[in-house]
C-alpha atoms as a PDB file:
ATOM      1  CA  UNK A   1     227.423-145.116-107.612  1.00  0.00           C
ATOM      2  CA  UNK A   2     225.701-143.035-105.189  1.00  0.00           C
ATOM      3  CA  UNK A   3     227.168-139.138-105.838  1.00  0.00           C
ATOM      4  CA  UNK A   4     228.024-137.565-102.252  1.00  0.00           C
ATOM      5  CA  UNK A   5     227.139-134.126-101.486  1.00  0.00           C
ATOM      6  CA  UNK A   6     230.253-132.374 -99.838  1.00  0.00           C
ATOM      7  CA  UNK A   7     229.281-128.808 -97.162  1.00  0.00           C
ATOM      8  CA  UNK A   8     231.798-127.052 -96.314  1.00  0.00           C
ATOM      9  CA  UNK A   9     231.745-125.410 -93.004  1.00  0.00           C
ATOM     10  CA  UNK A  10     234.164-121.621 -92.244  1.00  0.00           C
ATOM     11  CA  UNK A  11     236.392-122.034 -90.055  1.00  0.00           C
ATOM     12  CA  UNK A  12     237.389-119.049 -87.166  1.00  0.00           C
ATOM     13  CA  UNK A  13     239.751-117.709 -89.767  1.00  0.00           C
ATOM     14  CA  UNK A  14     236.996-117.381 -92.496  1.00  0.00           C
ATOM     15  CA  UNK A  15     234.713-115.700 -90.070  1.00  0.00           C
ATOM     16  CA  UNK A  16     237.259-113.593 -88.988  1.00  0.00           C
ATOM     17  CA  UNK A  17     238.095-112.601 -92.588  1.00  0.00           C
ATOM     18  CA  UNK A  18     234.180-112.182 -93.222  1.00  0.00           C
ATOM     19  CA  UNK A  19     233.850-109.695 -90.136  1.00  0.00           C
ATOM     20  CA  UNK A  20     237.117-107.499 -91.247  1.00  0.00           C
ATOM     21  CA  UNK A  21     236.054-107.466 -94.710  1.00  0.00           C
ATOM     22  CA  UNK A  22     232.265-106.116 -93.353  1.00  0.00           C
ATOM     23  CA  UNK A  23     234.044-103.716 -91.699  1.00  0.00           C
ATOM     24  CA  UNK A  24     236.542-102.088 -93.823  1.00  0.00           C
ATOM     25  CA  UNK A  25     234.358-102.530 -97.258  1.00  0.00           C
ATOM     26  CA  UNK A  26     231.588-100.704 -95.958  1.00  0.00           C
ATOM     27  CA  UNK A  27     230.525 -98.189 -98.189  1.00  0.00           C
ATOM     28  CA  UNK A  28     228.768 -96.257 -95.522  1.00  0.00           C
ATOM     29  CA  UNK A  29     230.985 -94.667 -92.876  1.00  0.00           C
ATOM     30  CA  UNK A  30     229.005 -91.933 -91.301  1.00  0.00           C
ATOM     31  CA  UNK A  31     231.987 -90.650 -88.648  1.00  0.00           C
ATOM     32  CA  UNK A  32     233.828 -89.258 -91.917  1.00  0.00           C
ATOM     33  CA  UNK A  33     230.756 -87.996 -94.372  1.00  0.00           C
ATOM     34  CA  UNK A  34     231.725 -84.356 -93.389  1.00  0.00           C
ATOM     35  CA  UNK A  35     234.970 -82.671 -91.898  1.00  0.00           C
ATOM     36  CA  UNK A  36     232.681 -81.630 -88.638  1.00  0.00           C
ATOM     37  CA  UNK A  37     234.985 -79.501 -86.585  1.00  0.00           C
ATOM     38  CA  UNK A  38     237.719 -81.453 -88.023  1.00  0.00           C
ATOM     39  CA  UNK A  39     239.305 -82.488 -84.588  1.00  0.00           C
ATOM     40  CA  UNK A  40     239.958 -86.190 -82.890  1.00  0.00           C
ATOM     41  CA  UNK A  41     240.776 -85.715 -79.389  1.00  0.00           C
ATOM     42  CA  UNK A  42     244.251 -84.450 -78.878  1.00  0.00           C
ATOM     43  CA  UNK A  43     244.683 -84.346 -82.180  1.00  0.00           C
ATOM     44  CA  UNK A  44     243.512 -82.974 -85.964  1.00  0.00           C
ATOM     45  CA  UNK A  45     241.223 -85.249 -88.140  1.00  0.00           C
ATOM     46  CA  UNK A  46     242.649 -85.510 -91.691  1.00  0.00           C
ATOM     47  CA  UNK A  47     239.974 -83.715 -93.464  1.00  0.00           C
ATOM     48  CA  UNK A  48     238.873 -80.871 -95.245  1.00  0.00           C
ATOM     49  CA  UNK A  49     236.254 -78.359 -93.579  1.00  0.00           C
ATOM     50  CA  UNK A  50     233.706 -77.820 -95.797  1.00  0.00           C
ATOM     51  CA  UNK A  51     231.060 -75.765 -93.722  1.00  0.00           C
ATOM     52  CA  UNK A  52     231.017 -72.982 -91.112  1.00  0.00           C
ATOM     53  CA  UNK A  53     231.754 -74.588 -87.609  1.00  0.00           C
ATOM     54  CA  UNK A  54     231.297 -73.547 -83.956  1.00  0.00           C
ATOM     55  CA  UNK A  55     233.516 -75.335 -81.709  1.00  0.00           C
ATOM     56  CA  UNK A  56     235.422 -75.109 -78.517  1.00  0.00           C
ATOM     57  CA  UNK A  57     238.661 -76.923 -79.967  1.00  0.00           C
ATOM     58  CA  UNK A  58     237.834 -75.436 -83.445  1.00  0.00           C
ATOM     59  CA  UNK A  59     235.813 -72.707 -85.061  1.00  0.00           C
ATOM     60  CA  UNK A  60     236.290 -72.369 -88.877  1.00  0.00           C
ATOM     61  CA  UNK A  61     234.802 -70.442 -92.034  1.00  0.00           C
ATOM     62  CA  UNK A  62     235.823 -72.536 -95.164  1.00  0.00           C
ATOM     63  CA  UNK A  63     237.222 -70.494 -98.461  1.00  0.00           C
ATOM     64  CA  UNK A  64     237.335 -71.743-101.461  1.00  0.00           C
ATOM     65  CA  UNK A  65     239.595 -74.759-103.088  1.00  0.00           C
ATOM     66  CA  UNK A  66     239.855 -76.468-100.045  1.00  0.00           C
ATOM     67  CA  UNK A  67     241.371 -73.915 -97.194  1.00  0.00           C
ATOM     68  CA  UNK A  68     239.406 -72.550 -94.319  1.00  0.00           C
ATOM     69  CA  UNK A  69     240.396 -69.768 -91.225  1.00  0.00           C
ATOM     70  CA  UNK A  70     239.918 -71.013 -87.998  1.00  0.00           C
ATOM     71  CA  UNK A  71     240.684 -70.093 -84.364  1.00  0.00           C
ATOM     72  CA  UNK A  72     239.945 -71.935 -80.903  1.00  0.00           C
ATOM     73  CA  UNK A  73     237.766 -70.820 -78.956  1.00  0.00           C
ATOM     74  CA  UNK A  74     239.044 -72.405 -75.735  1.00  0.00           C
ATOM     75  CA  UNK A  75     242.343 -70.542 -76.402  1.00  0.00           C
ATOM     76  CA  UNK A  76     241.012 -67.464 -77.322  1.00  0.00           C
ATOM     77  CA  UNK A  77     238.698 -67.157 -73.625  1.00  0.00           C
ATOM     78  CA  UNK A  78     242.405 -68.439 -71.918  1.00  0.00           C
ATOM     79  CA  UNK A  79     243.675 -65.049 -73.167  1.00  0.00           C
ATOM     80  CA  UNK A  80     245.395 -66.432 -75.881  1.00  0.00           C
ATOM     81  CA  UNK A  81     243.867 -65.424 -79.044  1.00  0.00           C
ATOM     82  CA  UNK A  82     244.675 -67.329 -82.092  1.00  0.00           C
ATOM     83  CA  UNK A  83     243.932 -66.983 -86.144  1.00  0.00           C
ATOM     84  CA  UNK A  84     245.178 -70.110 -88.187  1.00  0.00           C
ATOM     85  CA  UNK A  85     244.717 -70.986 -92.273  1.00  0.00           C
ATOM     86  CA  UNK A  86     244.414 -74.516 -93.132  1.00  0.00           C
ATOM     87  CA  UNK A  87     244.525 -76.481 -95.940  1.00  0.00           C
ATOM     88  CA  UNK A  88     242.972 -79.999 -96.895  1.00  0.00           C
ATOM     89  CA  UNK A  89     242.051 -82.461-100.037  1.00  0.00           C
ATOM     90  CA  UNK A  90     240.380 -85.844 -99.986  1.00  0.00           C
ATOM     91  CA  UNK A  91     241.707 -88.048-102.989  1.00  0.00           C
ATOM     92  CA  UNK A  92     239.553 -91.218-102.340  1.00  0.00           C
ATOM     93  CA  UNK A  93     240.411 -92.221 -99.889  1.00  0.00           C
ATOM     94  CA  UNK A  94     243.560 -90.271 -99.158  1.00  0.00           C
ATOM     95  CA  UNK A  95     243.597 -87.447 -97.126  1.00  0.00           C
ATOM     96  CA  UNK A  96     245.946 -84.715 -97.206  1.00  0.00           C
ATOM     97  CA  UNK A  97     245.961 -81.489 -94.493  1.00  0.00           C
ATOM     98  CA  UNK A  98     248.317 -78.466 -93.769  1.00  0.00           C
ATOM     99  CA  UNK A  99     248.179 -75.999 -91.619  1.00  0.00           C
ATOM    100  CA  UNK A 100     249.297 -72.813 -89.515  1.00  0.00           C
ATOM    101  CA  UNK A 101     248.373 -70.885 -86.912  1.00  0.00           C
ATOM    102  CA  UNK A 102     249.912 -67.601 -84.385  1.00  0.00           C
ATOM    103  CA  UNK A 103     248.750 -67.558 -81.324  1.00  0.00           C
ATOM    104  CA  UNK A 104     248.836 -63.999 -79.508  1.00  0.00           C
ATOM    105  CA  UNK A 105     249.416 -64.515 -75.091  1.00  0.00           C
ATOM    106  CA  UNK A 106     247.955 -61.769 -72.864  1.00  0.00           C
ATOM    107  CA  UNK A 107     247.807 -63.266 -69.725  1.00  0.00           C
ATOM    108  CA  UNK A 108     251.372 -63.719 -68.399  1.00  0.00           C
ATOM    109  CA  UNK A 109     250.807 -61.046 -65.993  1.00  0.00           C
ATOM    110  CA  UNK A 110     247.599 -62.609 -64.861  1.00  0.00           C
ATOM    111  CA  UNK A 111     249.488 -65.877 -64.132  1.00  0.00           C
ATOM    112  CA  UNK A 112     252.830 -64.581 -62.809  1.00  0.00           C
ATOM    113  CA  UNK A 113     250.397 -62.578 -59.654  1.00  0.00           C
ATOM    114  CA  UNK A 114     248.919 -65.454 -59.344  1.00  0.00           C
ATOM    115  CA  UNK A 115     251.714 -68.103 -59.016  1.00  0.00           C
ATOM    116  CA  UNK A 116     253.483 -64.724 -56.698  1.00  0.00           C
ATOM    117  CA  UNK A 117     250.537 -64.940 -54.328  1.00  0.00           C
ATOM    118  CA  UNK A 118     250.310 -69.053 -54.131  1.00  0.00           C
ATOM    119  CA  UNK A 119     254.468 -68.824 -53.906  1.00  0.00           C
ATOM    120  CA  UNK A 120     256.023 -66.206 -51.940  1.00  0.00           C
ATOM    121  CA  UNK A 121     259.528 -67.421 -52.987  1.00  0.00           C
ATOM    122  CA  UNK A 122     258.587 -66.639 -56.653  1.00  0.00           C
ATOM    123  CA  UNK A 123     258.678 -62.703 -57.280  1.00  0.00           C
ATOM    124  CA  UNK A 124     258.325 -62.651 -61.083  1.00  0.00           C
ATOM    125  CA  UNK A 125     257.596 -65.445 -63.204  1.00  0.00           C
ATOM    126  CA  UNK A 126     257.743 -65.362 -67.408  1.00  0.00           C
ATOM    127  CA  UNK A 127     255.251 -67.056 -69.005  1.00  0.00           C
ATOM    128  CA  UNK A 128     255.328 -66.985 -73.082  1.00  0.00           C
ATOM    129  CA  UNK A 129     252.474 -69.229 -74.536  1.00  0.00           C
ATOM    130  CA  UNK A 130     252.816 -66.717 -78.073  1.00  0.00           C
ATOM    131  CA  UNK A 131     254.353 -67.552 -81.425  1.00  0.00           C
ATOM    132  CA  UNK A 132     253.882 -69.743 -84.713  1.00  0.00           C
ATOM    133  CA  UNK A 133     252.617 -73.255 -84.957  1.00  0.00           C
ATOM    134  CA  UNK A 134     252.242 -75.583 -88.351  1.00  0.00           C
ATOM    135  CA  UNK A 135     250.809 -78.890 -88.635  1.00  0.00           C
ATOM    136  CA  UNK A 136     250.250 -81.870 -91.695  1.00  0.00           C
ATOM    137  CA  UNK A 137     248.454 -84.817 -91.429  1.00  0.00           C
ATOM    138  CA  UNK A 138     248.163 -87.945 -93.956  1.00  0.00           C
ATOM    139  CA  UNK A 139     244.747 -90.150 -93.559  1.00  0.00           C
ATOM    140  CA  UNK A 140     243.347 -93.392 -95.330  1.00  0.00           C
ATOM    141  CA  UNK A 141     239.990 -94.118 -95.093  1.00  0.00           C
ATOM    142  CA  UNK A 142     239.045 -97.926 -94.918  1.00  0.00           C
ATOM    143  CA  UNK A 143     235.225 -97.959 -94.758  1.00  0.00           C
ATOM    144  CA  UNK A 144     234.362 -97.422 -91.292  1.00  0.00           C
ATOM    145  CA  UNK A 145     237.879 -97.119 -89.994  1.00  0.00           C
ATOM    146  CA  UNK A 146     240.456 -94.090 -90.419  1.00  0.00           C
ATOM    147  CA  UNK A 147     243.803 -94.283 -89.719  1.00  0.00           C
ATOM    148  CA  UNK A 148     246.192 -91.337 -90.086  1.00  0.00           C
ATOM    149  CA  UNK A 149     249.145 -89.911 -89.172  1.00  0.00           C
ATOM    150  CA  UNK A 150     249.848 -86.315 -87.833  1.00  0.00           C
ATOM    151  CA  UNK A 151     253.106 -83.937 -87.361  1.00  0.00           C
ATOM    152  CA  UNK A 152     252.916 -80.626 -85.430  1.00  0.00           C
ATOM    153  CA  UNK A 153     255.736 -78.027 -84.762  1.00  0.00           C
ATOM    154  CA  UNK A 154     255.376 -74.648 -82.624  1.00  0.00           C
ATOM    155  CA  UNK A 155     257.715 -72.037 -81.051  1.00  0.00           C
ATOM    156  CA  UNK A 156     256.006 -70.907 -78.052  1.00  0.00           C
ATOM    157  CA  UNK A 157     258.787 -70.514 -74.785  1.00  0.00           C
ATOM    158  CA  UNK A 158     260.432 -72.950 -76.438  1.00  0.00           C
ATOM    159  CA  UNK A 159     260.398 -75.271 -79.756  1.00  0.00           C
ATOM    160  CA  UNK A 160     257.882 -78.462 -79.670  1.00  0.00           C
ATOM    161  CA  UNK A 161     257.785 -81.229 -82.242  1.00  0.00           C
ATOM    162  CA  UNK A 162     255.217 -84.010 -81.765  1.00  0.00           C
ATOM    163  CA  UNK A 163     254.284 -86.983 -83.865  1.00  0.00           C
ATOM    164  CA  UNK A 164     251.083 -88.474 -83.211  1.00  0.00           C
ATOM    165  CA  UNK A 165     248.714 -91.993 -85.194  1.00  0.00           C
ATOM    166  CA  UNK A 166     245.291 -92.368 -84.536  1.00  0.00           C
ATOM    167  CA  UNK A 167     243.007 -94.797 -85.015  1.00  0.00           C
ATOM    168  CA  UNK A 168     239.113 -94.236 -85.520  1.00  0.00           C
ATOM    169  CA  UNK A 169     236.647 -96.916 -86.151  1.00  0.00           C
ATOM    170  CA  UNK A 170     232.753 -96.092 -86.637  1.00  0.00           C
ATOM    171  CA  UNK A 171     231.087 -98.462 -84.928  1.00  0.00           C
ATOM    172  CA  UNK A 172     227.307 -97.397 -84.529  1.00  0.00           C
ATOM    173  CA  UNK A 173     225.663 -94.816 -86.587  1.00  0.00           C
ATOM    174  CA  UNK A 174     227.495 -91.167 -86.125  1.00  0.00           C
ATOM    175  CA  UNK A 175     229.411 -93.203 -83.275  1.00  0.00           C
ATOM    176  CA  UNK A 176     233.198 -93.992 -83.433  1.00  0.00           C
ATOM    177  CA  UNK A 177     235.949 -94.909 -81.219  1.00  0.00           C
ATOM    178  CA  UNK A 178     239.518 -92.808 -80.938  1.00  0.00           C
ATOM    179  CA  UNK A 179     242.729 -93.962 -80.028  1.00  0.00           C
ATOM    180  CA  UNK A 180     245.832 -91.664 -80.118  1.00  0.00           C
ATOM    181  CA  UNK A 181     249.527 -92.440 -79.811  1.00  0.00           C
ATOM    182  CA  UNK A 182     252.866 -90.769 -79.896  1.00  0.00           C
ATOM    183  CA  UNK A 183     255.580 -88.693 -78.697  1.00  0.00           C
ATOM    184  CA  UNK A 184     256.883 -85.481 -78.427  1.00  0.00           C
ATOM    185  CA  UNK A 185     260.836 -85.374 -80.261  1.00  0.00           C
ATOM    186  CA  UNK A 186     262.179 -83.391 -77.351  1.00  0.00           C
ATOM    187  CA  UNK A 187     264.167 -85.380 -74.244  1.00  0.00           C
ATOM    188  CA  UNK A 188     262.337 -86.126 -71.402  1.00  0.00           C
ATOM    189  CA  UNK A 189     258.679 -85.976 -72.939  1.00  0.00           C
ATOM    190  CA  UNK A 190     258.627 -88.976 -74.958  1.00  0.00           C
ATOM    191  CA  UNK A 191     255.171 -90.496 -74.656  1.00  0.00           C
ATOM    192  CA  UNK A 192     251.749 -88.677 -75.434  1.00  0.00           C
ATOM    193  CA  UNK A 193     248.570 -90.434 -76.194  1.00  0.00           C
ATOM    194  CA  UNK A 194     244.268 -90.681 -75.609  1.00  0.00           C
ATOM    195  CA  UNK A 195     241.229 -92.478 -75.965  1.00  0.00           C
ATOM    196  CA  UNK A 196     238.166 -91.897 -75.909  1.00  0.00           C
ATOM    197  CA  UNK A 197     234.525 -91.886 -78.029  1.00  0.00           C
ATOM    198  CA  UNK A 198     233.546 -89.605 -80.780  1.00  0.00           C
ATOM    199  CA  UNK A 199     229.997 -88.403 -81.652  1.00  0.00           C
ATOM    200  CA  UNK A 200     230.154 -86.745 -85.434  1.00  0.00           C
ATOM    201  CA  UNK A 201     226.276 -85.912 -86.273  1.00  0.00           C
ATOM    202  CA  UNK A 202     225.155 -83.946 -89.508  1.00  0.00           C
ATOM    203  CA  UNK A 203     224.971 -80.654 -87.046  1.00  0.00           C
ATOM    204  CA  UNK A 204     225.891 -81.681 -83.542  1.00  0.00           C
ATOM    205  CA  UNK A 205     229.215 -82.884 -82.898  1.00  0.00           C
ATOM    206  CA  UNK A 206     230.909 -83.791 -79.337  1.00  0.00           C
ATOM    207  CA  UNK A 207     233.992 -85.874 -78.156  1.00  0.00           C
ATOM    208  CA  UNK A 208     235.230 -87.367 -74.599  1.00  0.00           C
ATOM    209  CA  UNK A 209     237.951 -88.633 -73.725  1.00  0.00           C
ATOM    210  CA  UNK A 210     241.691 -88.746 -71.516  1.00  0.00           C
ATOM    211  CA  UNK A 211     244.724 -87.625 -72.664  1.00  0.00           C
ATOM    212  CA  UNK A 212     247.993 -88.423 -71.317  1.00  0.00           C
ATOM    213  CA  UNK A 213     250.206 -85.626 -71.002  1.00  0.00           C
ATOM    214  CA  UNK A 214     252.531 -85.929 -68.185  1.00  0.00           C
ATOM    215  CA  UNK A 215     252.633 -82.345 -67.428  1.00  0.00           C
ATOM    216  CA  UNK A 216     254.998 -81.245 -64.477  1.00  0.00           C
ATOM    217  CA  UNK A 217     255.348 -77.653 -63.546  1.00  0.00           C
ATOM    218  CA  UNK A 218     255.991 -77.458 -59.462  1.00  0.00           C
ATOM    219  CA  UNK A 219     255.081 -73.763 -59.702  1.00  0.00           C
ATOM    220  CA  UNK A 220     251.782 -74.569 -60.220  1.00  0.00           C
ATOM    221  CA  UNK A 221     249.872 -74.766 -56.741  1.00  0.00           C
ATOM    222  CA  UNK A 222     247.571 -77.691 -57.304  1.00  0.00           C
ATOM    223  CA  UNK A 223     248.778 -81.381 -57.041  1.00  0.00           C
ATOM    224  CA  UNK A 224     252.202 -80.626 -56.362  1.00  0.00           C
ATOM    225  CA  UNK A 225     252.355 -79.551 -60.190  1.00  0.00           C
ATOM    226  CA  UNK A 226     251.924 -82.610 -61.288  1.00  0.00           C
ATOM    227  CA  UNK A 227     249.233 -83.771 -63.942  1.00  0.00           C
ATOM    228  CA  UNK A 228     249.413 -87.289 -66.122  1.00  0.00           C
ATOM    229  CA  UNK A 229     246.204 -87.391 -67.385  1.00  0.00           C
ATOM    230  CA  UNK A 230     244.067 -84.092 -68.885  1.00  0.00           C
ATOM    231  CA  UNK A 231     240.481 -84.808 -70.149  1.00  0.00           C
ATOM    232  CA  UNK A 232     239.955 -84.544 -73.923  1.00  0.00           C
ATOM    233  CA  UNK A 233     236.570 -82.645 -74.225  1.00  0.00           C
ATOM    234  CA  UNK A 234     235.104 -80.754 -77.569  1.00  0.00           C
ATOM    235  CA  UNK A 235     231.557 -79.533 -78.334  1.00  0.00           C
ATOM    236  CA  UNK A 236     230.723 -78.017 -82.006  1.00  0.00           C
ATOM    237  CA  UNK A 237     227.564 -77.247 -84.166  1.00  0.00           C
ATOM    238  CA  UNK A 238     228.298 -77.451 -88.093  1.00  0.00           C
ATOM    239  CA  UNK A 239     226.300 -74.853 -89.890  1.00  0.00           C
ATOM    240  CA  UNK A 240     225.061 -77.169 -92.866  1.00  0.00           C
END
C-alpha cells in the first residue's frame, strides 16, 4: 500500500484568524510605550503621564504614585486659564484614569463687545465658560490596538455629561489610527464623535483629525452660527 501524503491548505477564515492574532499579540505596540501628552483627539488617552509634557491640548508635570498637574495651553491663551490633578495606573493591560480640573473665564467681556458690535440687537450678552470639570476613563490594551472608554462631567453655564469609546490601532511604527464615538446625556446633543491619525514619538508627538460637534450658537457672526465639524489638532514635546 502506497501511504498518501495529505497538505492542508488555510482557508480565508484561518488567514483571517492569523492576521488578527498578528495584530493583537504583538508584543511591541509603540503608540502606547509612554503616556505622551496623554490625549486622543477629542478625547483623554487612558494612561498615566510619566514625564514633563508641553502640549497645546495638554501640558503636565507628573508627581509621584501615579498623579500629575496639568493645564491646557490652548485654554489658557483663550483667556480661560485652567489647573487640573489627574490620576492614572496601568495594571497590564488595564488602564485606569481620574481626573479634575477648574477652569477660571476672563474673557466674557471681550466676547459680549464683540458679539454687540457684529449684532446691534444684542446689548449685553453673558458668557460663563468657568467652573469644575472631572473625568475617568477605563482602557485595555490588545497589542497594537487600545480600546477604552471615557466619562466626563463639567458645570460651566450649564451642566454637561458626555460618554465617549475610542478605538486606536498602531499600525506603522509611532503611527496609529483614532476613532471616537459618543454622545453627550443632555436632549438635543446626542451624537459626538472624530477620526483622525495619531503620531506618538519618544519626544515629538502630534495628532489630526475632525471632530463632529454640531455646535449652533446664531449669535455667533460666522456661518450663520452654525458649525458640524471642528478640526482635532494637538502638538506636544515629552521631556524624556
Amino acid at each position: 500500500m502506497t501511504p498518501r501524503n495529505t497538505f492542508s491548505r488555510p482557508g480565508l477564515l484561518g488567514l483571517a484568524l492569523g492576521a488578527l492574532g498578528t495584530l493583537l499579540g504583538s508584543s511591541q505596540a509603540h503608540a502606547f510605550n509612554h503616556a505622551g501628552n496623554a490625549r486622543l483627539l477629542a478625547s483623554d488617552e487612558a494612561a498615566v503621564i510619566k514625564k514633563p509634557v508641553l502640549g497645546l491640548q495638554r501640558s503636565a508635570v507628573p508627581l509621584a504614585w501615579g498623579f500629575a498637574l496639568d493645564t491646557s495651553v490652548l485654554a489658557d491663551a483663550a483667556l480661560a486659564p485652567n489647573l487640573g490633578l489627574r490620576w492614572g495606573l496601568e495594571a497590564g493591560p488595564h488602564r485606569f484614569v481620574i481626573g479634575a480640573r477648574y477652569t477660571k473665564f476672563l474673557g466674557s467681556q471681550l466676547i459680549s463687545d464683540f458679539v454687540s458690535t457684529q449684532q446691534e440687537s444684542v446689548k449685553n450678552l453673558e458668557i460663563n465658560f468657568e467652573g469644575p470639570s472631572a473625568y475617568a476613563l477605563y482602557g485595555l490594551q490588545l497589542g497594537r490596538v487600545l480600546v477604552q472608554a471615557e466619562v466626563r462631567h463639567w458645570r460651566y453655564q450649564t451642566a454637561t455629561t458626555t460618554a465617549t469609546g475610542a478605538l486606536v490601532v498602531n499600525f506603522a511604527g509611532n503611527w496609529s489610527v483614532v476613532g471616537e464615538f459618543g454622545v453627550r446625556l443632555q436632549e438635543g446633543y446626542p451624537l459626538r464623535g472624530a477620526a483622525g491619525i495619531r503620531y506618538a514619538g519618544e519626544n515629538f508627538g502630534f495628532s489630526l483629525g475632525a471632530a463632529y460637534v454640531d455646535v449652533n450658537e446664531p449669535l455667533v457672526p460666522l456661518n450663520e452660527g452654525r458649525f458640524p465639524i471642528l478640526p482635532a489638532f494637538d502638538l506636544s514635546w515629552t521631556f524624556q
